[in-house]
N, C-alpha and C. Protein backbone atom coordinates (compact mmCIF):
# COMPACT_ATOMS: atom_id res chain seq x y z
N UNK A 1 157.11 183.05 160.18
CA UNK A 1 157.11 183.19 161.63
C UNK A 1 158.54 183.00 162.13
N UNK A 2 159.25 183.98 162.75
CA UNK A 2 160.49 184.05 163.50
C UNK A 2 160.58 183.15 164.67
N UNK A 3 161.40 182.21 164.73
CA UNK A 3 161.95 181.20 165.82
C UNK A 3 162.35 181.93 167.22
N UNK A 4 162.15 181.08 168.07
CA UNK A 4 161.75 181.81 169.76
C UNK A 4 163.73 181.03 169.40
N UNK A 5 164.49 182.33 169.67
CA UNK A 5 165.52 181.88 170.08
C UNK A 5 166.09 182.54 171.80
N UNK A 6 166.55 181.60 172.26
CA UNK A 6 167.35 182.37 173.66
C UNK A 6 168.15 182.90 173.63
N UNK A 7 168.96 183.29 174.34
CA UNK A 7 170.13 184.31 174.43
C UNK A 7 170.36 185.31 175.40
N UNK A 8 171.29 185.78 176.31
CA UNK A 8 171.55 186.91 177.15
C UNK A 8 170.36 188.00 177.16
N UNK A 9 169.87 188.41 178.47
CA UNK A 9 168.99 189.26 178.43
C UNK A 9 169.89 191.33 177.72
N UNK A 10 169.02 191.76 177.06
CA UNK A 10 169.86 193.07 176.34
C UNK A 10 168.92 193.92 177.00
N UNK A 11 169.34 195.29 177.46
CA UNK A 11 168.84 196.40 177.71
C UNK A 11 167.57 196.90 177.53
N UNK A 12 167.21 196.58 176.20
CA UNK A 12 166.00 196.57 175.61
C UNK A 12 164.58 195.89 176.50
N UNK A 13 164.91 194.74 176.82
CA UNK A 13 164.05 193.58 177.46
C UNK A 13 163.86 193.37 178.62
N UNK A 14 164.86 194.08 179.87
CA UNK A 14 164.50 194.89 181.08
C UNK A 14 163.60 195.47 181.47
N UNK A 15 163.29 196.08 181.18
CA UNK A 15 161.59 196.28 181.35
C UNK A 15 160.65 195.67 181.97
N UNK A 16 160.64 195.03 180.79
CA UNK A 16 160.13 193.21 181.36
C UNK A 16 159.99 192.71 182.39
N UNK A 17 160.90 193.09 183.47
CA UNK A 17 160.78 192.38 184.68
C UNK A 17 160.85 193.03 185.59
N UNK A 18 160.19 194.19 185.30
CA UNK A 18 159.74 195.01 186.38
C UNK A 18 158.22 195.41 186.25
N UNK A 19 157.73 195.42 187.42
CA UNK A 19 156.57 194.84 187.97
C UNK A 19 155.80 196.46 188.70
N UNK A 20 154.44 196.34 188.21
CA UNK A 20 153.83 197.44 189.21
C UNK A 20 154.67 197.64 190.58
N UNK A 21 154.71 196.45 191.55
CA UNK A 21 154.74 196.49 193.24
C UNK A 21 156.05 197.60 192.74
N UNK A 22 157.15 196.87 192.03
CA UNK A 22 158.42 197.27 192.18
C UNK A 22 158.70 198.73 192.06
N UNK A 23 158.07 199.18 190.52
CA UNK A 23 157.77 200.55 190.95
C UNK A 23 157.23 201.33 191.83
N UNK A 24 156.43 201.04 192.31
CA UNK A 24 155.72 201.60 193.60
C UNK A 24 156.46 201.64 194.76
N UNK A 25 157.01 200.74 195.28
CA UNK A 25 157.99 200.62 196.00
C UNK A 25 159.09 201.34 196.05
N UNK A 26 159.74 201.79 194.73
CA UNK A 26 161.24 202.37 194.40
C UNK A 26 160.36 203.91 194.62
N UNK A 27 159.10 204.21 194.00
CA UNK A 27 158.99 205.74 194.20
C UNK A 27 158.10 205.85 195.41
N UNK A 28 158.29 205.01 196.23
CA UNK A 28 157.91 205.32 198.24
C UNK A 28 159.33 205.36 198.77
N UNK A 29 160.27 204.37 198.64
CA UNK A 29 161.87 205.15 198.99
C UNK A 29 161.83 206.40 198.68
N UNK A 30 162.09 206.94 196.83
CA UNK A 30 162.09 208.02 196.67
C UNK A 30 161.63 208.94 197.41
N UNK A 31 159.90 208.91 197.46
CA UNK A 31 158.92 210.10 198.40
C UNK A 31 159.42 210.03 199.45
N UNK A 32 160.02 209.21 200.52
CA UNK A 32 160.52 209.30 201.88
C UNK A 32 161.43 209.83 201.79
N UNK A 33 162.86 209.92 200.75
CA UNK A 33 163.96 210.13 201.12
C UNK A 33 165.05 208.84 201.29
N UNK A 34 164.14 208.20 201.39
CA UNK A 34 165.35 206.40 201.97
C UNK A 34 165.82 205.94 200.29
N UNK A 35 166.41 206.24 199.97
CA UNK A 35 167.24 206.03 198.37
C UNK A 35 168.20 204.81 198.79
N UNK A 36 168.35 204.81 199.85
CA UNK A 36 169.89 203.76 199.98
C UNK A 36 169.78 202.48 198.91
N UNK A 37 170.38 201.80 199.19
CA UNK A 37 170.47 200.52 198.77
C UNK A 37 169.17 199.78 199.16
N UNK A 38 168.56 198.99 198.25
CA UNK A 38 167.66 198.31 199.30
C UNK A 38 167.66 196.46 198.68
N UNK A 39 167.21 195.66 199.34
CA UNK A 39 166.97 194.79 199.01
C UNK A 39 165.81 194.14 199.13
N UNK A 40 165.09 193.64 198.12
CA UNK A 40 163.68 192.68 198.43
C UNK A 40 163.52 191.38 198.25
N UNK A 41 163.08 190.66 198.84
CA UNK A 41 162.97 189.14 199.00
C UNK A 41 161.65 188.93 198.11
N UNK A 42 161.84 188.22 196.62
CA UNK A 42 160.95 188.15 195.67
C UNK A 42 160.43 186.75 196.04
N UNK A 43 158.63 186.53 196.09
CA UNK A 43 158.04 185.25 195.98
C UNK A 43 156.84 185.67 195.44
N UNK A 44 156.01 184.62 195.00
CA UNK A 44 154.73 185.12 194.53
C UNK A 44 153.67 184.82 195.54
N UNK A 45 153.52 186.73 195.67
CA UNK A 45 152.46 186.86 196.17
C UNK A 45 151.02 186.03 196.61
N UNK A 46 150.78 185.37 195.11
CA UNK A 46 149.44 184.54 195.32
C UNK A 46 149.76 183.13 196.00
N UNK A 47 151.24 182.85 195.82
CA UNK A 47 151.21 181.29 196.09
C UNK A 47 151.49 181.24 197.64
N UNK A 48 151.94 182.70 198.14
CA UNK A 48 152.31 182.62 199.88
C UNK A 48 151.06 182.76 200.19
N UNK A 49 149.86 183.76 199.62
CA UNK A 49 148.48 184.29 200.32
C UNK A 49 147.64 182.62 200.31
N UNK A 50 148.40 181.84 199.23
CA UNK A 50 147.34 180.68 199.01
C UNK A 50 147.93 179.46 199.87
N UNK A 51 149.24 179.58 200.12
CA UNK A 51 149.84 178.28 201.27
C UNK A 51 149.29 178.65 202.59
N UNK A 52 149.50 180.22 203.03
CA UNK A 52 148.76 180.65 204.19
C UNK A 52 147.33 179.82 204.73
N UNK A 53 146.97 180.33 203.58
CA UNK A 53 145.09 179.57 203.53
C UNK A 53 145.05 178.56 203.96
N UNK A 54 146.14 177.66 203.04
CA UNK A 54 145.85 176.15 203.20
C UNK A 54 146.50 175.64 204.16
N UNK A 55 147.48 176.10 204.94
CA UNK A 55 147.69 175.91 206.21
C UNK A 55 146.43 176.05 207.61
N UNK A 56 145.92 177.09 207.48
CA UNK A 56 144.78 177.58 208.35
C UNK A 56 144.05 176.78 208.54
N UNK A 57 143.84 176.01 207.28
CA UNK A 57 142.80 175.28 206.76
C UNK A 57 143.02 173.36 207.27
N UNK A 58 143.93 173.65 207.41
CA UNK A 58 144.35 172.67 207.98
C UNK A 58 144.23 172.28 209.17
N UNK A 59 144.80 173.22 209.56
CA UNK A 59 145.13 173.31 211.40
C UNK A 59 143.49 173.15 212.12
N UNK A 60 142.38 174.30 211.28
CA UNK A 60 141.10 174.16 211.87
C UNK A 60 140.35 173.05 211.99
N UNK A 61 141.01 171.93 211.18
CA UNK A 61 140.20 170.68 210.77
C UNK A 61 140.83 169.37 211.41
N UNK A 62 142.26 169.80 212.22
CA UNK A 62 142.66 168.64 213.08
C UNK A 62 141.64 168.24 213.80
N UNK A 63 141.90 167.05 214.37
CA UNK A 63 141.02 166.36 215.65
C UNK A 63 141.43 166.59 216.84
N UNK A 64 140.87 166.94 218.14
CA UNK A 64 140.94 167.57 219.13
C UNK A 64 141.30 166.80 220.33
């Protein structure tokens, strides 16, 4: 069994960290025409949809 070593990410392993959304995203610029530069503000999805919640959840259960 080969040892998990680290090291600089290589060309090869890029891939990797691209994500359904991201594609989808890069070929809706494309289909529009908007190619520019773009930038996206990365968080996970589940943990904002799930702080949301638990905020809500909160607020409904103060005392009045």
């Amino acid at each position: 069994m080969a040892a998990f070593v680290s090291g600089p990410l290589v060309t090869r392993d890029a891939a990797l960290f691209t994500d359904l959304y991201e594609l989808t995203m890069a070929a809706s610029y494309f289909r529009e025409g908007t190619c520019a530069h773009r930038t996206a503000i990365p968080f996970d999805r589940a943990g904002a949809w799930s702080t949301s919640r638990a905020r809500s959840k909160l607020r409904s259960r103060r005392p009045r």
